[in-house]
Protein backbone atom coordinates (compact mmCIF):
# COMPACT_ATOMS: atom_id res chain seq x y z
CA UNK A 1 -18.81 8.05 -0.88
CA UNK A 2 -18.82 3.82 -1.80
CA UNK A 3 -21.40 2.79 -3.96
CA UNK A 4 -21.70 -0.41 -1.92
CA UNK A 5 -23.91 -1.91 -4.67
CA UNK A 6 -21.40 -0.99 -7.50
CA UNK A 7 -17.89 -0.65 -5.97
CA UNK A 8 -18.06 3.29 -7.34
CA UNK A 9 -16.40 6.36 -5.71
CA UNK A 10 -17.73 8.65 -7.40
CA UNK A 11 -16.93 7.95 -11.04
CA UNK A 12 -13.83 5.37 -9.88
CA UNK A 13 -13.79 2.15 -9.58
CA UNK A 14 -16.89 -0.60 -10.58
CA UNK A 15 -15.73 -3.91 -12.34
CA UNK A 16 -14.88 -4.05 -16.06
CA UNK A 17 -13.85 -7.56 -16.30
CA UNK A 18 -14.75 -10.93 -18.10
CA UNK A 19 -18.25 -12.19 -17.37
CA UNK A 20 -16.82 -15.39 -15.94
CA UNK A 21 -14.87 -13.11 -13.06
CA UNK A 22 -18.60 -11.48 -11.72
CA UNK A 23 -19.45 -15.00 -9.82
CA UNK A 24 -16.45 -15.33 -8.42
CA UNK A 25 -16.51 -11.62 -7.25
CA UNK A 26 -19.50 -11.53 -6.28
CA UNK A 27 -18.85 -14.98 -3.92
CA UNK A 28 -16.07 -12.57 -2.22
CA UNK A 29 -18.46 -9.48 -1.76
CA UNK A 30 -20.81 -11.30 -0.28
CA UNK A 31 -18.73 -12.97 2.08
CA UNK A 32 -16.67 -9.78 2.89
CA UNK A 33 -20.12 -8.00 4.13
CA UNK A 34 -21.18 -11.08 5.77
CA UNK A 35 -17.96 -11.18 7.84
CA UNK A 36 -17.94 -7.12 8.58
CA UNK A 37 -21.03 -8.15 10.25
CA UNK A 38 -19.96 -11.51 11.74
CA UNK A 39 -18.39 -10.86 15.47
CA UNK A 40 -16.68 -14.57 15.36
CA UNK A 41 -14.92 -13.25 12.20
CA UNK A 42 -14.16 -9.73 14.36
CA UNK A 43 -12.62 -11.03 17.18
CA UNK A 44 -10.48 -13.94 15.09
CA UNK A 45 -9.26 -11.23 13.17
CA UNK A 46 -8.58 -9.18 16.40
CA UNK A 47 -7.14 -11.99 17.87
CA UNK A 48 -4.08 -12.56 14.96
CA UNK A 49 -4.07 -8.56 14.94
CA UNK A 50 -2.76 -8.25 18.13
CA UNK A 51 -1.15 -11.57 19.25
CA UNK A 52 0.12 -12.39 15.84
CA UNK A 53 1.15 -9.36 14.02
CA UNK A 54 1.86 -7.37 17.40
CA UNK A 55 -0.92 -4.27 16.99
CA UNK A 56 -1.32 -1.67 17.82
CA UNK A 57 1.77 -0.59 16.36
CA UNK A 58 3.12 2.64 18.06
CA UNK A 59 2.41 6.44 17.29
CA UNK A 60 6.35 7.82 17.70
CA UNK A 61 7.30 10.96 18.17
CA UNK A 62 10.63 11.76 16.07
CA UNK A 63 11.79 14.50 18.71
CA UNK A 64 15.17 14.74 17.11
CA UNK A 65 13.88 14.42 13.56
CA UNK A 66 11.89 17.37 14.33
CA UNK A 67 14.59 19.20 16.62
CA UNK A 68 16.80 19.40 13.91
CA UNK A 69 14.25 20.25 11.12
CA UNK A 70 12.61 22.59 12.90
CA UNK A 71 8.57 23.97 12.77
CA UNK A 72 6.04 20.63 13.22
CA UNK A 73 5.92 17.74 14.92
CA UNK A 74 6.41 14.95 13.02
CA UNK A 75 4.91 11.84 14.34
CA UNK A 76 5.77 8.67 13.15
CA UNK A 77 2.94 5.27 12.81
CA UNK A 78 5.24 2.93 12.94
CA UNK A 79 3.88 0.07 10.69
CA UNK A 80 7.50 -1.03 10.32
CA UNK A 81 6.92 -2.87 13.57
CA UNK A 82 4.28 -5.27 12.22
CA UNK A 83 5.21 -9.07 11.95
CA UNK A 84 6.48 -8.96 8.80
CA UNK A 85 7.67 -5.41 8.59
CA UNK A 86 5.19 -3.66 7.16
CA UNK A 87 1.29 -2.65 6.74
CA UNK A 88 0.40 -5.69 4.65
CA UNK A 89 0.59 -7.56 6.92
CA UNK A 90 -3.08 -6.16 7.56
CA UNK A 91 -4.80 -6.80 4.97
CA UNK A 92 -3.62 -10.51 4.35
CA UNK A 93 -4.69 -11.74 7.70
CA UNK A 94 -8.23 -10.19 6.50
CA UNK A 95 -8.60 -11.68 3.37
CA UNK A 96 -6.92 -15.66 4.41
CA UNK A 97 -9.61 -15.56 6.96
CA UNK A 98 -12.01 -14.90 4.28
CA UNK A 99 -10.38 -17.28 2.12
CA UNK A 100 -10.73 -19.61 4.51
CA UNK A 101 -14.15 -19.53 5.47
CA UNK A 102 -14.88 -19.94 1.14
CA UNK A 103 -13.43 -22.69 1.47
CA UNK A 104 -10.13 -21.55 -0.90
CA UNK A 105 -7.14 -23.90 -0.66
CA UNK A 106 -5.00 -22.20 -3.25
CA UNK A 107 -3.78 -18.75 -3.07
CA UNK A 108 -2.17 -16.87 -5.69
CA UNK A 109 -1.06 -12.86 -5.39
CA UNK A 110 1.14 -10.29 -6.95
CA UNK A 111 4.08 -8.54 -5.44
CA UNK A 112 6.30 -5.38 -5.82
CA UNK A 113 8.74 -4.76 -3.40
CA UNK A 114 8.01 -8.00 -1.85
CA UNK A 115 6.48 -7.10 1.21
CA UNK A 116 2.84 -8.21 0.02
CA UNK A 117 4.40 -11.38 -1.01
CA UNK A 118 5.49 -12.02 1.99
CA UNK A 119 2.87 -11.44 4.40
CA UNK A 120 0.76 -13.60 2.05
CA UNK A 121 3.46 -16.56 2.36
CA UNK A 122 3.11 -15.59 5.94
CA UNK A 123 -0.51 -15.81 6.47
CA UNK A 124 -0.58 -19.17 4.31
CA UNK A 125 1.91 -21.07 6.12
CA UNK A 126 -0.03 -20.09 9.12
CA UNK A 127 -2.89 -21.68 7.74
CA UNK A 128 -1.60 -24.03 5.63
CA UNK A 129 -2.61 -22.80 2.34
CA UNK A 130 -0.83 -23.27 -1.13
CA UNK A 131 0.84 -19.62 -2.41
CA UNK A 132 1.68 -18.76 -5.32
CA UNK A 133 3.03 -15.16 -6.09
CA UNK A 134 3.70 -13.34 -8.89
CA UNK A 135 6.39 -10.88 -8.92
CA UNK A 136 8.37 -9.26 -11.68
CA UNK A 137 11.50 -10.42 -12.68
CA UNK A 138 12.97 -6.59 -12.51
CA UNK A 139 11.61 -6.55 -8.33
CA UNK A 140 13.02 -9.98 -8.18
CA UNK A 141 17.00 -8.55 -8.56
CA UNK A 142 15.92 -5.62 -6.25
CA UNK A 143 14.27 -7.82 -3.96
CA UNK A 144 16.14 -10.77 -3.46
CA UNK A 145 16.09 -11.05 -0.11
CA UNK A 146 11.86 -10.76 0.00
CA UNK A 147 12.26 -13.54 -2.47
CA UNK A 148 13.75 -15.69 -0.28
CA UNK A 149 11.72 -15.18 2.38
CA UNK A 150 8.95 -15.90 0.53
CA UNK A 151 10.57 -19.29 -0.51
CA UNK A 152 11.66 -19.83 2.76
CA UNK A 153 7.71 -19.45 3.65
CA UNK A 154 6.56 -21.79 1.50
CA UNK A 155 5.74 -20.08 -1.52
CA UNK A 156 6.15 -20.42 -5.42
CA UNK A 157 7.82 -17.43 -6.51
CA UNK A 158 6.86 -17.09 -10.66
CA UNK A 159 9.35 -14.14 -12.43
CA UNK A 160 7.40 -12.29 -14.58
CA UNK A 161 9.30 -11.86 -17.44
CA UNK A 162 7.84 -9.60 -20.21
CA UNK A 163 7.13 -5.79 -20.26
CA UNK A 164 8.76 -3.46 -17.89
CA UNK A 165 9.27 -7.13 -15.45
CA UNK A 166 7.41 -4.76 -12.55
CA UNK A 167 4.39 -4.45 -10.55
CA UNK A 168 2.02 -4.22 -13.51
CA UNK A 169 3.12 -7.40 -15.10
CA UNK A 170 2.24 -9.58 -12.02
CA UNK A 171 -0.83 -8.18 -11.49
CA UNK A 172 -1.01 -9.15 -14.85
CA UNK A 173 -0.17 -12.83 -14.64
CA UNK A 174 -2.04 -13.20 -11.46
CA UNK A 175 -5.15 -12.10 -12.90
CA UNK A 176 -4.80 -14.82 -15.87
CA UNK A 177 -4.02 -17.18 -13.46
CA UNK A 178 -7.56 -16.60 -12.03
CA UNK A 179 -9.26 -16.73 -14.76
CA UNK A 180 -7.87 -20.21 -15.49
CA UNK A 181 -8.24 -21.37 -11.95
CA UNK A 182 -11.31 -19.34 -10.30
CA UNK A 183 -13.08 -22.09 -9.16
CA UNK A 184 -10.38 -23.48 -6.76
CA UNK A 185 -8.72 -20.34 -6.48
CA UNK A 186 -8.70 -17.11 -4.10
CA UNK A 187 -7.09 -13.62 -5.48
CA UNK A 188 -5.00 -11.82 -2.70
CA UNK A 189 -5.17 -8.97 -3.77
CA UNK A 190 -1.87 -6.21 -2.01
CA UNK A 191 -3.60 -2.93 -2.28
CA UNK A 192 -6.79 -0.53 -2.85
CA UNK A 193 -6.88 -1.43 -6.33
CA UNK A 194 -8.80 -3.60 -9.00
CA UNK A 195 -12.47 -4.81 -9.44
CA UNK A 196 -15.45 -4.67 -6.51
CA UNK A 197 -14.85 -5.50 -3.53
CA UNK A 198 -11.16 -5.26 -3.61
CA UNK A 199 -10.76 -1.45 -2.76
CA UNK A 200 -13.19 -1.07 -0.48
CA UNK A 201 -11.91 -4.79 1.44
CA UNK A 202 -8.52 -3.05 1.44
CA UNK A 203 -9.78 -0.15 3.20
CA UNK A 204 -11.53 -2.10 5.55
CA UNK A 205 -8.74 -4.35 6.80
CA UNK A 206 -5.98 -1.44 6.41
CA UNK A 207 -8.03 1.34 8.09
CA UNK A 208 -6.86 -0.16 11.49
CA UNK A 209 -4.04 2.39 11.10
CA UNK A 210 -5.98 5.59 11.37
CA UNK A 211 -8.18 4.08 13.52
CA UNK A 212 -5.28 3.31 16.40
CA UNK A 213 -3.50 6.73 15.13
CA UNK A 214 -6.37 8.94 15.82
CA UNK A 215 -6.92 7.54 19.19
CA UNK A 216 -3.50 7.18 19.65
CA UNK A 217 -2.43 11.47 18.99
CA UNK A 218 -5.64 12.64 21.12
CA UNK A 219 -3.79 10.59 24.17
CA UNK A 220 -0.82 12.08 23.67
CA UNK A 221 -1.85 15.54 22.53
CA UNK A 222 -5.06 16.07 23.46
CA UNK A 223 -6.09 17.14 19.95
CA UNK A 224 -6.05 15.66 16.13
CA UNK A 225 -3.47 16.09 13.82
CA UNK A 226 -3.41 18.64 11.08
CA UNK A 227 -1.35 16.73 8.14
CA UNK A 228 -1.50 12.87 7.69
CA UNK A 229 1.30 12.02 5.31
CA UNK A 230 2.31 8.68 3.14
CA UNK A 231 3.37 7.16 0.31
CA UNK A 232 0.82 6.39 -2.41
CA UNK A 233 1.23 3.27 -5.41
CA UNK A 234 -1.32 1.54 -5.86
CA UNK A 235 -2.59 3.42 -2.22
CA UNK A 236 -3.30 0.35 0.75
CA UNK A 237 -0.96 2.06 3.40
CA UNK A 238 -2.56 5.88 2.88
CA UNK A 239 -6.32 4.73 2.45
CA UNK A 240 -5.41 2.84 5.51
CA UNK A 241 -4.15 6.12 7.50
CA UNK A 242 -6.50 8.45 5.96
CA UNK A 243 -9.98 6.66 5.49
CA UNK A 244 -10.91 6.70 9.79
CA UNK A 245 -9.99 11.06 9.52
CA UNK A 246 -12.29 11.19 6.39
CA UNK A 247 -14.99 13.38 8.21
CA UNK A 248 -12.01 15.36 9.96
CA UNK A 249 -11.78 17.97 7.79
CA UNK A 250 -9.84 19.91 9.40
CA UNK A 251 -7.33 17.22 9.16
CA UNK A 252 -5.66 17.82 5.65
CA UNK A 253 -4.35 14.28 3.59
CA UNK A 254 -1.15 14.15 1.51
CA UNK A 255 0.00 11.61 -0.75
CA UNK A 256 3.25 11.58 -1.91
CA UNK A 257 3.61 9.95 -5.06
CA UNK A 258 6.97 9.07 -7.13
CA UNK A 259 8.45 11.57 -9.11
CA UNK A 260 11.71 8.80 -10.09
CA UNK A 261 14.11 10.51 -11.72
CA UNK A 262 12.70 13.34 -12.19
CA UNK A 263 8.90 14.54 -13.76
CA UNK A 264 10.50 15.88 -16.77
CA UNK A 265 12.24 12.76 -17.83
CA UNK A 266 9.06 10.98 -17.92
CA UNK A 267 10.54 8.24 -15.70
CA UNK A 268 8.35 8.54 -12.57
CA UNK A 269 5.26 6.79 -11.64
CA UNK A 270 2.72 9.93 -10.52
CA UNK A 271 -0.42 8.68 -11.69
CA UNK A 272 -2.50 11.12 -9.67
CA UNK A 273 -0.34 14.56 -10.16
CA UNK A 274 -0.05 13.49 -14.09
CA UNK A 275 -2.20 10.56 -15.25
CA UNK A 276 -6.42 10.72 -16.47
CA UNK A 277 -9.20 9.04 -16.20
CA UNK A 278 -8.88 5.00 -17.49
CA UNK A 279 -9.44 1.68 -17.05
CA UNK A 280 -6.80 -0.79 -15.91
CA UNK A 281 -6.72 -4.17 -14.13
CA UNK A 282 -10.48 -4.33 -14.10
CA UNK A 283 -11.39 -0.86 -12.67
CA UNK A 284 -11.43 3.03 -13.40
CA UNK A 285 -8.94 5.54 -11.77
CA UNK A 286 -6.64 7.32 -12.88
CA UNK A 287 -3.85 5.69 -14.91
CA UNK A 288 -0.76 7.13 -16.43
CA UNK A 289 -1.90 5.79 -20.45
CA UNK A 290 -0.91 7.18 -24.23
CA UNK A 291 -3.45 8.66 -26.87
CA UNK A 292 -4.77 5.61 -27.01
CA UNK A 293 -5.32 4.56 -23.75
CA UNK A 294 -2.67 2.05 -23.19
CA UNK A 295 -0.80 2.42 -19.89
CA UNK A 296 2.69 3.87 -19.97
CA UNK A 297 5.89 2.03 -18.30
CA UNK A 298 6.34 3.72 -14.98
CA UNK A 299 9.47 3.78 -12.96
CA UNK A 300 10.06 4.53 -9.48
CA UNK A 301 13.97 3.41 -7.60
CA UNK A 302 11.11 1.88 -4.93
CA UNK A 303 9.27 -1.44 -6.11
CA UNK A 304 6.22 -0.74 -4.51
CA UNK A 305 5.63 2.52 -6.29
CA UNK A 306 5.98 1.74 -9.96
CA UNK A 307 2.39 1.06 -10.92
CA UNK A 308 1.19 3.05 -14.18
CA UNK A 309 -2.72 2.97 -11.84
CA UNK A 310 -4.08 3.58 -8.13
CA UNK A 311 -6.91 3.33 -5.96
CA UNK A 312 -10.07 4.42 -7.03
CA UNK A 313 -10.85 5.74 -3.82
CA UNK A 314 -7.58 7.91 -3.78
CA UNK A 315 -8.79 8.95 -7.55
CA UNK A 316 -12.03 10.29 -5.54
CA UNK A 317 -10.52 12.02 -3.29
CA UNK A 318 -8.41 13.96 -5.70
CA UNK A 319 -11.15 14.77 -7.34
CA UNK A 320 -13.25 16.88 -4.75
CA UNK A 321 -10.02 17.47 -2.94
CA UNK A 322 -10.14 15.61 -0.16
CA UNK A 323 -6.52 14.74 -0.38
CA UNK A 324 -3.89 16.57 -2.45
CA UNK A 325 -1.49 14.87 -4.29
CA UNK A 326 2.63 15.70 -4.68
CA UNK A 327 5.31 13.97 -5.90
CA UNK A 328 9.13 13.04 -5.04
CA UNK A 329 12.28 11.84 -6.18
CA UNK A 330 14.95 9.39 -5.85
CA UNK A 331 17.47 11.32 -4.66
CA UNK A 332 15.16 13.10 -1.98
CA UNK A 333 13.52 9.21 -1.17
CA UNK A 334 17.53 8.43 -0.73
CA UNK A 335 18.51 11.62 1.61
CA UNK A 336 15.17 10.74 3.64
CA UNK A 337 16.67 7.06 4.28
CA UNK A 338 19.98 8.62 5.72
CA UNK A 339 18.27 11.11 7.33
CA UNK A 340 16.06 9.26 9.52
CA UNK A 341 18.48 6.23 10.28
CA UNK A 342 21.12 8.64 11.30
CA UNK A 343 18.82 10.94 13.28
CA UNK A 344 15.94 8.35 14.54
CA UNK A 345 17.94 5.22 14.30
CA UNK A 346 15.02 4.05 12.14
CA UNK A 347 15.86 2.79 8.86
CA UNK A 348 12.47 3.32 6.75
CA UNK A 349 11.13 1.37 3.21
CA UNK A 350 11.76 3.29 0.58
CA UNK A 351 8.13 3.60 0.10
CA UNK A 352 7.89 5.78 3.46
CA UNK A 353 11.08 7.26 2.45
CA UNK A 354 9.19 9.22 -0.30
CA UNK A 355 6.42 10.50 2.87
CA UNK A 356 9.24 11.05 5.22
CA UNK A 357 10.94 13.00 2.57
CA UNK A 358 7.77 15.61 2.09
CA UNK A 359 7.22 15.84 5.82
CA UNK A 360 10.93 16.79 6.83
CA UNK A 361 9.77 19.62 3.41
CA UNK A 362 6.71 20.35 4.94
CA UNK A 363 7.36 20.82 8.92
CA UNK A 364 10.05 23.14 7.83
CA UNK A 365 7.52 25.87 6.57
CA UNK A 366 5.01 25.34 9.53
CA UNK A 367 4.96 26.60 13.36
CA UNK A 368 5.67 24.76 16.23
CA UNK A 369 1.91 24.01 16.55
CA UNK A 370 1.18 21.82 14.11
CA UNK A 371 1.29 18.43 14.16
CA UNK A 372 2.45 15.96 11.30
CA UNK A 373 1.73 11.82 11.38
CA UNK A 374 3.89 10.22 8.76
CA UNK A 375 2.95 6.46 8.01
CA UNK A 376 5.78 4.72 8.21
CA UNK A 377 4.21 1.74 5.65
CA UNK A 378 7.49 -0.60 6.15
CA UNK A 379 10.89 -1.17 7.49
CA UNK A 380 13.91 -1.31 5.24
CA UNK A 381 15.92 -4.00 5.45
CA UNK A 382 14.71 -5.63 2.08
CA UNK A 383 16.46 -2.01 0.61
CA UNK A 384 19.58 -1.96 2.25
CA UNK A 385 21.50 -3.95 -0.39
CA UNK A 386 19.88 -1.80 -2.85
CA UNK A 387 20.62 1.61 -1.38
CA UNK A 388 23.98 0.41 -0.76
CA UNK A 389 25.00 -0.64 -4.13
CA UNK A 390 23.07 3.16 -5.14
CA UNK A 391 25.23 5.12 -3.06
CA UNK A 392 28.42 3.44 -3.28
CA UNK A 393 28.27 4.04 -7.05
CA UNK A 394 28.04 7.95 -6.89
């Protein structure tokens, strides 16, 4: 599947960026490897996994979520629970460990809805680390209260304030900020995107979901699951949940991507169900682009979902249909938030609003049999202000 000595899946992914980026990526890969191989660098990371961020985090059954909806079972993998309040959480604690054994002082990342940002504030305050994060100045408004957590943490939050002021842009600016400053510099990169190693690093440190899921569902029902659900961006929390069932296939993957306001206005962000083949941010997936290749401003009512790209590896997977990709919108991202906080008492991100919202569609048209796990990628307390201020305006 990886191309371990080019960072391909298949036709997706590689490096296509400045020469003057290939040493510094290639001081990363090398490391990375070293440490999947390094049991010191195991158990330390084991060791902040569970006594640190609180893992494993819980396989729930939504009994009254699925009572009322009727057909499947619709588990829950409650990432929300994480220090931090979501997934990233994950994949930070990785990559400052690597960081830190390259000898990397300064860190500098991108953020959407925040959460990223935060759990790399986190992870550097821990170890007492300089963070910088990029975030744009549209997420900022949404995201206020991320944003002052981050401060709060330590961090130097930079607006990004041309373009659509989203994800895209900060990845933007925190890419030309390591180019200026490689040398001192370590990229903390949020999801299963941009140049080798980055994807497949992603994977590695985020694949602890499916890995405690798996085991988790055969303990409690004695067999494996036959839908994994969750919302897909840029794709960290889904490779995470669906990388360990790869080989499982009888175990069918779903991403639900963000279909915004609806596909026919052309404000959505569904780079899989509508985008093609392209380059962006230093690797090859699929990317939502114009006749002439340049990417098109996306929009999703979640921060984390409004990148015009994704993963490679999820572009691989649609490709020999490993995974199948669908899309939703606001409004049903918005009646999943209600519905599970009334019915679960779980108020969800709405990032895993969008996979709650295809489950609750899905269970409905299978038996009682089945079984559904729903990655529930984040809490959502940093969209409560925003939801509010949504639905009091209807």
């Amino acid at each position: 599947m990886l191309d371990n000595k080019t960072g391909f899946f298949g036709e997706f992914g590689g490096r296509y960026v400045p020469d003057k980026l290939i040493k510094i990526l290639d001081e990363v890969k090398a490391e990375f490897y070293k440490c999947k191989n390094d049991s010191k660098f195991i158990d330390e990371l084991d060791y902040y996994y569970k006594n640190f961020i609180g893992r494993p985090s819980p396989l729930y059954f939504a009994e009254k979520l699925t009572k009322k909806i009727g057909g499947a079972k619709i588990y829950l993998k409650r990432e929300d629970l994480n220090h931090t309040g979501a997934h990233k959480i994950n994949n930070t604690m990785g990559q400052v460990l690597l960081a830190k054994r390259l000898g990397k002082k300064r860190i500098i990342a991108e953020t959407g809805a925040g959460q990223h940002g935060v759990a790399t504030a986190t992870v550097c305050s821990l170890f007492d680390m300089e963070c910088i994060i990029y975030m744009g100045e549209e997420d900022t408004q949404r995201q206020s209260l991320n944003v002052f957590r981050m401060e709060l943490l330590g961090a130097k939050v930079v607006p990004v304030k041309h373009g659509m002021r989203t994800l895209k842009e900060a990845v933007d600016e925190a890419l030309k900020d390591l180019m200026e400053n490689y040398e001192h510099t370590y990229y903390m990169l949020g999801s299963a995107v941009g140049p080798d190693p980055y994807p497949a690093m992603v994977n590695y440190f985020q694949s602890i979901i499916g890995t405690e899921a798996k085991k988790q569902i055969i303990e409690t029902e004695g067999i494996l699951p036959n839908y994994l659900i969750a919302a897909v961006g840029g794709g960290s929390n889904a490779i995470g949940l669906f990388s360990p069932f790869y080989n499982n296939k009888e175990v069918k993957f779903i991403g639900v991507e963000p279909a915004g306001k609806g596909i026919e206005t052309g404000m959505h962000a569904a780079t899989l169900s509508f985008g093609k083949p392209g380059v962006l941010h230093g690797f090859r997936s699929y990317v939502l682009q114009d006749e002439q290749g340049e990417s098109l401003p996306v929009y999703s009512i979640s921060a984390g979902l409004d990148y015009p790209g994704v993963g490679p590896e999820h572009s691989f997977y649609k490709d020999i249909k490993r995974a199948e990709y669908v899309s939703i919108t606001d409004e049903e991202a918005l009646n999943a938030f209600e519905e599970l906080s009334r019915t679960e008492g779980i108020i969800p991100a709405l990032e895993s609003s969008h996979a709650v919202a295809y489950a609750i569609k899905l269970a409905k048209q299978c038996s009682e049999d089945k079984i559904i796990i729903v990655n529930l990628s984040g809490r959502g307390d940093k969209d409560v202000d925003q939801v509010c201020k949504i639905l009091k305006s209807k």
